[in-house]
N, C-alpha and C. Protein backbone atom coordinates (compact mmCIF):
# COMPACT_ATOMS: atom_id res chain seq x y z
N UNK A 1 0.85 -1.18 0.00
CA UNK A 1 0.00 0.00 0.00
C UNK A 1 0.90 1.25 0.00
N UNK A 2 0.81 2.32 -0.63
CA UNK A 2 1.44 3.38 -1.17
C UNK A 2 1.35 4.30 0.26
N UNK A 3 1.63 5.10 0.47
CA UNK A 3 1.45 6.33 1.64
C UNK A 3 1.54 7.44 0.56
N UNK A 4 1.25 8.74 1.10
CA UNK A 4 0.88 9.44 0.53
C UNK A 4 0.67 10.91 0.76
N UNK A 5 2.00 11.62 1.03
CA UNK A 5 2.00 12.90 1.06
C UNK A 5 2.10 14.29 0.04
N UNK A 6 1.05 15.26 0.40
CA UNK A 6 1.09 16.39 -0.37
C UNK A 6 1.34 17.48 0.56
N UNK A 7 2.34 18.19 0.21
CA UNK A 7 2.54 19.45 0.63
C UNK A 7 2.16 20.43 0.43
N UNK A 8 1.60 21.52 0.84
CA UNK A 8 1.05 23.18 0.52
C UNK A 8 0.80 24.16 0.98
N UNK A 9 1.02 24.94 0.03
CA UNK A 9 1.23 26.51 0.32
C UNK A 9 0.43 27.17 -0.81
N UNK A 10 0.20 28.82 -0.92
CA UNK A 10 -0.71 29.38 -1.14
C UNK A 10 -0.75 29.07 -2.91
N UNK A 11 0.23 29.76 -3.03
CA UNK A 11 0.21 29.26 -5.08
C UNK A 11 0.94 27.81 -5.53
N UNK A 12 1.87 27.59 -4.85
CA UNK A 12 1.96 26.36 -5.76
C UNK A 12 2.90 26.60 -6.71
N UNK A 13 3.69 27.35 -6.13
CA UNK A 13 4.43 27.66 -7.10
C UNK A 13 6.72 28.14 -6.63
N UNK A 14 6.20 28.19 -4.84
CA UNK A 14 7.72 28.05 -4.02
C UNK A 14 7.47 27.24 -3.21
N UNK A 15 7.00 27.36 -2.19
CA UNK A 15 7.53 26.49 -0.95
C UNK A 15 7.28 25.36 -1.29
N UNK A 16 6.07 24.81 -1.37
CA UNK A 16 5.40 23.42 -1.90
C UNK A 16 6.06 22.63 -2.75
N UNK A 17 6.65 23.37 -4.24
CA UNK A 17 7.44 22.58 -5.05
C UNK A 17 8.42 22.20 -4.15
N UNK A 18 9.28 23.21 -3.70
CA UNK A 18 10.54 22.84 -3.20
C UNK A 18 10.17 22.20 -1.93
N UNK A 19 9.21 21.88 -1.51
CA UNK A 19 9.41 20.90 0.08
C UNK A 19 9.23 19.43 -1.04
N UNK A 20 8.09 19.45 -1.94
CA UNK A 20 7.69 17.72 -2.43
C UNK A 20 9.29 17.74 -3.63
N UNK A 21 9.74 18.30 -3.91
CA UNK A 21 11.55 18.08 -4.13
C UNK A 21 12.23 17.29 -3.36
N UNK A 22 12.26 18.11 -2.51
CA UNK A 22 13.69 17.63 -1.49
C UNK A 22 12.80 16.53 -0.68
N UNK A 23 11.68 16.66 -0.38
CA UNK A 23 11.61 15.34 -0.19
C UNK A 23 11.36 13.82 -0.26
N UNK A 24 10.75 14.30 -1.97
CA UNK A 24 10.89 13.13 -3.18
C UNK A 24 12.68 12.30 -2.64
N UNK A 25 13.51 13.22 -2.84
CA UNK A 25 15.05 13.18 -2.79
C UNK A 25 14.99 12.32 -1.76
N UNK A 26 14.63 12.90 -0.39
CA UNK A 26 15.07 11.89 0.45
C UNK A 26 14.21 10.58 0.90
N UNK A 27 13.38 10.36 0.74
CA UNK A 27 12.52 9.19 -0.03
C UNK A 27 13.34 8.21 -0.58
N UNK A 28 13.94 8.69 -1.99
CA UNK A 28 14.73 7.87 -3.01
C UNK A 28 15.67 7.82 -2.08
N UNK A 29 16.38 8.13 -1.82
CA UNK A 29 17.94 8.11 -1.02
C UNK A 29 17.50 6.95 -0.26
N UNK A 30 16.15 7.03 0.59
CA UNK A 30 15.93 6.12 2.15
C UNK A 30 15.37 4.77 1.08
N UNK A 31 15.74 4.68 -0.19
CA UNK A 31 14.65 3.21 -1.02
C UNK A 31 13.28 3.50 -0.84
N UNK A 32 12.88 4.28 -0.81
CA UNK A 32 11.01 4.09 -0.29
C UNK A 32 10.52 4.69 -1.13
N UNK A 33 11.03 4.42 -2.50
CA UNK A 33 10.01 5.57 -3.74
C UNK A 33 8.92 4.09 -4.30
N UNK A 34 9.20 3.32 -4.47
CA UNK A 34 8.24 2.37 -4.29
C UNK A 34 7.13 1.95 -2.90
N UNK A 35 7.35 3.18 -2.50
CA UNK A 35 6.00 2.90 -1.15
C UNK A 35 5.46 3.99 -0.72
N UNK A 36 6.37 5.33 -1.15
CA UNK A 36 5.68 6.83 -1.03
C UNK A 36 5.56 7.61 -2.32
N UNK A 37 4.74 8.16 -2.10
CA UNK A 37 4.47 9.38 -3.21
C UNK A 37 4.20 10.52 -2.99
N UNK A 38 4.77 11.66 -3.36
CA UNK A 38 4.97 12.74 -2.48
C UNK A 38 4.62 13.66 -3.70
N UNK A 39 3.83 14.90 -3.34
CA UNK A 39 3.33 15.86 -4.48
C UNK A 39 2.96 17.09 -3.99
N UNK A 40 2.60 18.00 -4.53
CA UNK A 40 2.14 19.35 -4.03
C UNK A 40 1.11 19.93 -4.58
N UNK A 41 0.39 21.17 -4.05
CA UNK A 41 -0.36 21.82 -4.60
C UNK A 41 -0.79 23.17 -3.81
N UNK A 42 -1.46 23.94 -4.20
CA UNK A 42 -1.66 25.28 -3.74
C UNK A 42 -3.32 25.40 -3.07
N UNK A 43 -3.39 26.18 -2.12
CA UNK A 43 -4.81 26.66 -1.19
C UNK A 43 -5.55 27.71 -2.32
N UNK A 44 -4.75 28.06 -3.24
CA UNK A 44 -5.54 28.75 -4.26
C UNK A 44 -5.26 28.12 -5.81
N UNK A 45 -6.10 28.62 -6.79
CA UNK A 45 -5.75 28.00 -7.62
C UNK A 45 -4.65 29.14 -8.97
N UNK A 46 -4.47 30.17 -8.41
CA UNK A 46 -3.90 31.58 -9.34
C UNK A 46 -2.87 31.29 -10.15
N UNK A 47 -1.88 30.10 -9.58
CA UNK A 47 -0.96 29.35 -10.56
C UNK A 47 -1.14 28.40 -11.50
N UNK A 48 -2.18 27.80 -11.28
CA UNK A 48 -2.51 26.50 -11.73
C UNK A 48 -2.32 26.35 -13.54
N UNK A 49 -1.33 25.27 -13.77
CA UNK A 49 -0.83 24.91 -14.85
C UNK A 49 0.83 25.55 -15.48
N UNK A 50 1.00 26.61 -14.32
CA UNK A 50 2.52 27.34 -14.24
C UNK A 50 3.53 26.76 -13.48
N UNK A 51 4.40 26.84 -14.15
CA UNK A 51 6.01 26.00 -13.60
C UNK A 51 6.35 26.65 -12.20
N UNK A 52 7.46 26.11 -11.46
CA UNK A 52 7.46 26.66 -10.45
C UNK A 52 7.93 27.69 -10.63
N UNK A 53 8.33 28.97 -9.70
CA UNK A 53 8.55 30.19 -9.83
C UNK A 53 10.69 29.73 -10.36
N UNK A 54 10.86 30.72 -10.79
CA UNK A 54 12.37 30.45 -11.93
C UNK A 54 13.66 30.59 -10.77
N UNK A 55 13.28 31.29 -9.19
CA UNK A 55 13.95 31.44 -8.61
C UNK A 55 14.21 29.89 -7.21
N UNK A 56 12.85 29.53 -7.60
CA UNK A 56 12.62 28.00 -6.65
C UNK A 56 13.37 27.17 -7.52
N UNK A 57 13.22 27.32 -9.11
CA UNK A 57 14.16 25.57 -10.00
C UNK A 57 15.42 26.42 -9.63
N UNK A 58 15.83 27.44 -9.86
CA UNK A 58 17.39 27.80 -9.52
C UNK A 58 18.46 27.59 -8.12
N UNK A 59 17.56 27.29 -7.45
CA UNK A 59 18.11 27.37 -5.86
C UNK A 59 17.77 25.68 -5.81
N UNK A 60 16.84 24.80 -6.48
CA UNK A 60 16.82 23.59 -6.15
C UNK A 60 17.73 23.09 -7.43
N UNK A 61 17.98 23.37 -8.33
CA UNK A 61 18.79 22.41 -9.15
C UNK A 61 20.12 23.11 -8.98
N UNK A 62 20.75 24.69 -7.89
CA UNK A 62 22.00 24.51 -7.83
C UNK A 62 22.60 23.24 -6.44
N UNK A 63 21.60 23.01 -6.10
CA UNK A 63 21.12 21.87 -4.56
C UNK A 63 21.06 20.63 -4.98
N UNK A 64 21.02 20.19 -6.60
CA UNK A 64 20.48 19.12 -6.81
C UNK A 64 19.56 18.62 -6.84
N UNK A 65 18.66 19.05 -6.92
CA UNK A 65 17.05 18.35 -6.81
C UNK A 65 16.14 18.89 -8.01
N UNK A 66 15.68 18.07 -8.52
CA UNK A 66 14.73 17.69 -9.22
C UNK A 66 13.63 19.39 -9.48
N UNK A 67 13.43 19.93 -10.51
CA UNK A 67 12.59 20.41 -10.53
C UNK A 67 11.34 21.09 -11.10
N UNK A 68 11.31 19.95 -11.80
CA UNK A 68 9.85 19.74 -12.76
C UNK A 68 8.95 19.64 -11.82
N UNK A 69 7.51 20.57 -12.30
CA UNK A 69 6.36 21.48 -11.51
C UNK A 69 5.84 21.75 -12.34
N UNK A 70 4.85 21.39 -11.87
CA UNK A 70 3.07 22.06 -12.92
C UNK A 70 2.23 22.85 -11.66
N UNK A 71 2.18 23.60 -11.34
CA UNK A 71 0.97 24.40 -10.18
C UNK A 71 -0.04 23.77 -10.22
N UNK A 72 -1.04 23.64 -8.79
CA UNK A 72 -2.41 22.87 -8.95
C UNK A 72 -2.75 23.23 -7.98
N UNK A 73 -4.63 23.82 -7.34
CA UNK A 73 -4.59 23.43 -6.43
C UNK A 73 -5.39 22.50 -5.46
N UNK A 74 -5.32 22.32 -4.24
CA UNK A 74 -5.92 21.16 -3.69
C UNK A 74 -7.31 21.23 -3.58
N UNK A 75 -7.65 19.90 -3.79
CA UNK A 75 -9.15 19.56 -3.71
C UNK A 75 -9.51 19.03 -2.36
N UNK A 76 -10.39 19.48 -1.62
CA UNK A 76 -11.22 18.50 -0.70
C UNK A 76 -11.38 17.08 -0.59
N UNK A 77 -11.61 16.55 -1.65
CA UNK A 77 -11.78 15.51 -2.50
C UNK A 77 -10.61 14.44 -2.05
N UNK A 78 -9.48 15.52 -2.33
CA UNK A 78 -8.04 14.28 -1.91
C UNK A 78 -7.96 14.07 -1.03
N UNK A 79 -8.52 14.74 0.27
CA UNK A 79 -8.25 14.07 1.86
C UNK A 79 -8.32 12.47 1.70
N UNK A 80 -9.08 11.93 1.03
CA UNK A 80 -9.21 10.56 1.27
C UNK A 80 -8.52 9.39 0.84
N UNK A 81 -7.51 9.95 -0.52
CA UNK A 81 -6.68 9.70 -0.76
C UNK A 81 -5.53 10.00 -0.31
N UNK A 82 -4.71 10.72 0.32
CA UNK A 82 -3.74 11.11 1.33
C UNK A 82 -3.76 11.06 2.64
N UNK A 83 -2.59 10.27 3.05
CA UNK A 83 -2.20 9.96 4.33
C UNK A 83 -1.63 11.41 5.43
N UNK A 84 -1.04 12.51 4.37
CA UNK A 84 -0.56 13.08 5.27
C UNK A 84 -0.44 14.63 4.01
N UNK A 85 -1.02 15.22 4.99
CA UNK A 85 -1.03 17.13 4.32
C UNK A 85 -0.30 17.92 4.89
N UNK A 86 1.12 18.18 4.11
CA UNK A 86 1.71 18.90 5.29
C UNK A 86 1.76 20.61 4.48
N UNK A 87 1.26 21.47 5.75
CA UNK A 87 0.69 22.81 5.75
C UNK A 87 2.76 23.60 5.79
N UNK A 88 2.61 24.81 4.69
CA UNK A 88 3.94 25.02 5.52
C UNK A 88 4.05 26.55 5.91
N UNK A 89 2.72 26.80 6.35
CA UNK A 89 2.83 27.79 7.41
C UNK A 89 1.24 27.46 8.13
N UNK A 90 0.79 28.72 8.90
CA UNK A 90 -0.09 28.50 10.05
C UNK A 90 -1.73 28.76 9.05
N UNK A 91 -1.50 29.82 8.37
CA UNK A 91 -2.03 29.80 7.38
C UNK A 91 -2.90 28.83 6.66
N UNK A 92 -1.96 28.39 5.68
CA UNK A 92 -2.02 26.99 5.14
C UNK A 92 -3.03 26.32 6.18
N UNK A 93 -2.07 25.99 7.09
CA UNK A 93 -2.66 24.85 8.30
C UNK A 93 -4.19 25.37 8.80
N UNK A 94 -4.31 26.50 8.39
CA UNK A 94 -5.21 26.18 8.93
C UNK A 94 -7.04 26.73 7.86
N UNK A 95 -6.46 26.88 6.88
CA UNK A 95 -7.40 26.65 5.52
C UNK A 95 -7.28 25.52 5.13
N UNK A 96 -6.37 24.42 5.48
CA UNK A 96 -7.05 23.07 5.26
C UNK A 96 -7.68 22.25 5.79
N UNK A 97 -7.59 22.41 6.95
CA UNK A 97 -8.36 21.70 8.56
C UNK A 97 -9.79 22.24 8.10
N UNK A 98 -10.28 23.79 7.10
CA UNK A 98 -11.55 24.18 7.04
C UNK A 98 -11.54 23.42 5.80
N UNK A 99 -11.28 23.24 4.69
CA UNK A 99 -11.59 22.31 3.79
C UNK A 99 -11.69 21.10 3.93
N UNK A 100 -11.13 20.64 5.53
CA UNK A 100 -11.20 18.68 5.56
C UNK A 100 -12.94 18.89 5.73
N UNK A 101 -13.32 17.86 5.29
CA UNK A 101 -14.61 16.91 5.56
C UNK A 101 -14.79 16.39 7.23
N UNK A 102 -13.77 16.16 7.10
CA UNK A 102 -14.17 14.88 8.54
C UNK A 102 -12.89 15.15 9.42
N UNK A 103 -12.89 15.21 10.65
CA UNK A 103 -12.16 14.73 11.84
C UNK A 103 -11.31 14.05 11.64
N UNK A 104 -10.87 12.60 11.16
CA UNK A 104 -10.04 12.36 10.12
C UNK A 104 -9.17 13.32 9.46
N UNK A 105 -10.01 13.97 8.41
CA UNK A 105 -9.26 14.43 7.38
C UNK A 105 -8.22 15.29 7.96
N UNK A 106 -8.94 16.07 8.73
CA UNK A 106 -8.05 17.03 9.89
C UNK A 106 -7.08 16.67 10.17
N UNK A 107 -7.11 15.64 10.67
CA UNK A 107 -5.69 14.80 11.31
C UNK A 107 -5.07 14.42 11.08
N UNK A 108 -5.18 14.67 9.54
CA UNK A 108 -4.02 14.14 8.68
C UNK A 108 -3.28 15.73 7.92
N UNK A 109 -3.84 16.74 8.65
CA UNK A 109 -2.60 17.78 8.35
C UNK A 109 -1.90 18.73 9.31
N UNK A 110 -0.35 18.66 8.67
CA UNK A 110 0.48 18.57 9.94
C UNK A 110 1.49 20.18 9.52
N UNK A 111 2.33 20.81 10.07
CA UNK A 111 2.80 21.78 9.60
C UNK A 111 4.58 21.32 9.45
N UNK A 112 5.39 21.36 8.38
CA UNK A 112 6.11 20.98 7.76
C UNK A 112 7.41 21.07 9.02
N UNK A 113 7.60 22.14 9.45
CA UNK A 113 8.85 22.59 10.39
C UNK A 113 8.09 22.20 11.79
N UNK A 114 7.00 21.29 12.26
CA UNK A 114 6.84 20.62 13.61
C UNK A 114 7.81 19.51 13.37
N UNK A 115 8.30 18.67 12.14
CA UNK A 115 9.46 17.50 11.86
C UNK A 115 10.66 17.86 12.26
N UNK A 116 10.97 19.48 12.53
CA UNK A 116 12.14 19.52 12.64
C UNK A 116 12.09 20.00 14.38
N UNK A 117 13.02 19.40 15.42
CA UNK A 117 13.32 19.33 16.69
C UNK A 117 14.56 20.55 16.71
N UNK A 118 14.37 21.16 15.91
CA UNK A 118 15.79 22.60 16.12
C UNK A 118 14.84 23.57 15.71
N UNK A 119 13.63 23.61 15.39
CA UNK A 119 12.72 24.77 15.23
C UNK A 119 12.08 25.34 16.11
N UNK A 120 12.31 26.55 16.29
CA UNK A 120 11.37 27.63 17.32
C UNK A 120 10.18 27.84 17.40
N UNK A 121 9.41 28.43 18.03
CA UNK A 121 8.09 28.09 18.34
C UNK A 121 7.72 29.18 17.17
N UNK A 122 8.29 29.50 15.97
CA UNK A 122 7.66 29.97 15.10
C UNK A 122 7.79 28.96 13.65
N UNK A 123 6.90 27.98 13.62
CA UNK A 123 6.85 27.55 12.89
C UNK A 123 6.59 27.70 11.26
N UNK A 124 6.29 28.52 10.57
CA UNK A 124 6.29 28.63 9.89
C UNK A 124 7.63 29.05 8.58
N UNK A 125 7.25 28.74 7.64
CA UNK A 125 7.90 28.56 6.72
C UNK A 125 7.92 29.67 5.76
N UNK A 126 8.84 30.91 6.08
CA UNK A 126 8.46 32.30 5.34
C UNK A 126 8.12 32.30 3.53
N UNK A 127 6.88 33.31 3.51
CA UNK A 127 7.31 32.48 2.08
C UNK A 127 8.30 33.63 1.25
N UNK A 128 8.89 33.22 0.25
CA UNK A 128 9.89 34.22 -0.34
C UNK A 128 9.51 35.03 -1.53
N UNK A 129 8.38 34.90 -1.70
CA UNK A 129 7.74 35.40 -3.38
C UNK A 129 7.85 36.81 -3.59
N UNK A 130 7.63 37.09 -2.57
CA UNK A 130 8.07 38.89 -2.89
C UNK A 130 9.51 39.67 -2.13
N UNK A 131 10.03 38.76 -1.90
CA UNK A 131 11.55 38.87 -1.68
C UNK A 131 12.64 38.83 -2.51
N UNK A 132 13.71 38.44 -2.02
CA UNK A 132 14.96 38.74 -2.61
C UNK A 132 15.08 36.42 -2.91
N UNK A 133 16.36 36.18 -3.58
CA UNK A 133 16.69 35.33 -3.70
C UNK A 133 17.65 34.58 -2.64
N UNK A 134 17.86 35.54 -1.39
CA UNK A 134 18.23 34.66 0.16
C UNK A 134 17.30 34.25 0.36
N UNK A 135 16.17 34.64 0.50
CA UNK A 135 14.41 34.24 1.08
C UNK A 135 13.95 32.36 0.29
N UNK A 136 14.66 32.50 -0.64
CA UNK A 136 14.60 30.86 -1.16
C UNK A 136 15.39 30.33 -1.00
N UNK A 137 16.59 30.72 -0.28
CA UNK A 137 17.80 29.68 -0.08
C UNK A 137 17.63 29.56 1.86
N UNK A 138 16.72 30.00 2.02
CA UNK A 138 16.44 30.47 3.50
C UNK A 138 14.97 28.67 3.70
N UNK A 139 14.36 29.52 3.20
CA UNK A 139 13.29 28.15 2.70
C UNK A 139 14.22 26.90 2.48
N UNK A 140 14.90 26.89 1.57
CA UNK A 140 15.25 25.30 1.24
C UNK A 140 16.09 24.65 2.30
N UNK A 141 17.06 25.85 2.96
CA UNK A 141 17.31 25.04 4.24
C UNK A 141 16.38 24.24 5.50
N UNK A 142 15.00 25.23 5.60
CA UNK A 142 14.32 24.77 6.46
C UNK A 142 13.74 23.98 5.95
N UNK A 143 13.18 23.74 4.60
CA UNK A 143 13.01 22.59 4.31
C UNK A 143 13.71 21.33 4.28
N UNK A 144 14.65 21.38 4.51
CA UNK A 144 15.86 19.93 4.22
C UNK A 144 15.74 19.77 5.80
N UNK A 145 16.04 20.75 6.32
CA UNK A 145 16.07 20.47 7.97
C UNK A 145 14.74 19.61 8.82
N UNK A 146 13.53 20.02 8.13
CA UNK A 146 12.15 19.48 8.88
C UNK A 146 12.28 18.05 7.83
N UNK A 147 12.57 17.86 7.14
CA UNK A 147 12.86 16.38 5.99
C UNK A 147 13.42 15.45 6.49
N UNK A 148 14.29 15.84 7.43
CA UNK A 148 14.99 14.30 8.07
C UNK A 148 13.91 14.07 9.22
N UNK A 149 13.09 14.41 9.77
CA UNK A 149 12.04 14.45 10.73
C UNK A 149 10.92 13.61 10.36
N UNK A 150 10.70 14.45 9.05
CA UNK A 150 9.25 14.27 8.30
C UNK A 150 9.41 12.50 7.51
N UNK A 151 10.12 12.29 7.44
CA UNK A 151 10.87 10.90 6.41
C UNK A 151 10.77 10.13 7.76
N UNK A 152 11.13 10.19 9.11
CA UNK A 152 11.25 9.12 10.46
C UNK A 152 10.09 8.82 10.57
N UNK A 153 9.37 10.08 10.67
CA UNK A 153 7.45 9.55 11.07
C UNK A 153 6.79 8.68 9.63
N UNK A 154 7.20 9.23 8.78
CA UNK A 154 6.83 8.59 7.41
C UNK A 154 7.11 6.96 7.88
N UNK A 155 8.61 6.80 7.71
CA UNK A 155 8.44 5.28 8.02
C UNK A 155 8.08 4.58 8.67
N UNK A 156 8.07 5.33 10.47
CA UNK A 156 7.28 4.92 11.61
C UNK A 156 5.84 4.00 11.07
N UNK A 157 5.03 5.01 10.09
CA UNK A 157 3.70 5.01 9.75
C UNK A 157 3.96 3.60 8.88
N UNK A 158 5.12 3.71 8.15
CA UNK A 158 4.88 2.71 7.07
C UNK A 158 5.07 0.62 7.82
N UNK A 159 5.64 1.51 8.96
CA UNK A 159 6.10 -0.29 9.73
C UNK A 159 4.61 -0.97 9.87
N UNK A 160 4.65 -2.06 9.58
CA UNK A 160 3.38 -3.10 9.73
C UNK A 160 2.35 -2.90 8.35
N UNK A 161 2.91 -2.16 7.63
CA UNK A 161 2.22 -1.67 6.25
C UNK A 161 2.46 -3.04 5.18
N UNK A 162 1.39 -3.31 4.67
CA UNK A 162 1.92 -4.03 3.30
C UNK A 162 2.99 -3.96 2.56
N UNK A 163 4.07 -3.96 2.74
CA UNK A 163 5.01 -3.67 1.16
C UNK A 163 4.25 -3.83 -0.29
């Protein structure tokens, strides 16, 4: 049985690509791309069908990572298909908890930098879109940092799972 995380943020077009990147990456690295699937999408739909922003593929492919992106955004609909929604600010987190359906659905979204145990009680994940190009190299660290976190509970979840 597959697991099944989507990440998101408002367009769908920085943080989100670059969190379901890097952590596609470390997925493959840990062998588990045959048991996770990891994707993104936006709380709005204003990007939808646009690449990621030119300053997110630049900062992830001088990093190495992968960065083919189509914008989309999330449906209600997918709660039931996804194991795990991770919000990457408070925001986010908390326009999707109003789009879950069910108590359940809720509980399956989590905020991206709670994975990381060196993060301050400001969790969120700045976004960089109307900033400078530190503001995305600022992001991708905190993203790699909440990734070794987010990948432990992942497998936690996956023990006693079907292969």
């Amino acid at each position: 049985m597959t697991y099944r995380v989507c990440f998101v943020c408002t367009g769908n077009i920085c943080r989100s690509p670059m969190a379901e990147s890097v952590f596609r990456a470390r997925v493959a690295e840990a062998g588990l791309e045959d048991r996770v699937e990891v994707d993104s999408a936006g709380t709005g739909g204003w990007h939808d069908g646009e690449p990621a922003d030119p300053r997110t593929v630049s900062v992830l492919e001088e990093h190495g990572y992968d960065s083919d992106h189509v914008a989309r955004q999330f449906q209600p609909s997918w709660f039931s298909r996804l194991d795990l929604v991770i919000a990457l600010d408070t925001g986010h987190l908390k326009a999707l908890r109003r789009l879950a359906v069910t108590e359940e659905d809720a509980r399956k979204v989590r905020l991206l930098r709670s994975y990381d145990p060196a993060a301050d009680a400001d969790l969120d994940v700045p976004d960089p879109y109307y900033g400078r190009r530190d503001g995305f190299e600022e992001c991708l660290e905190m993203v790699e940092a909440a990734s070794i976190g987010l990948l432990a509970a992942v497998r936690e979840q996956l023990e006693g799972r079907a292969a």
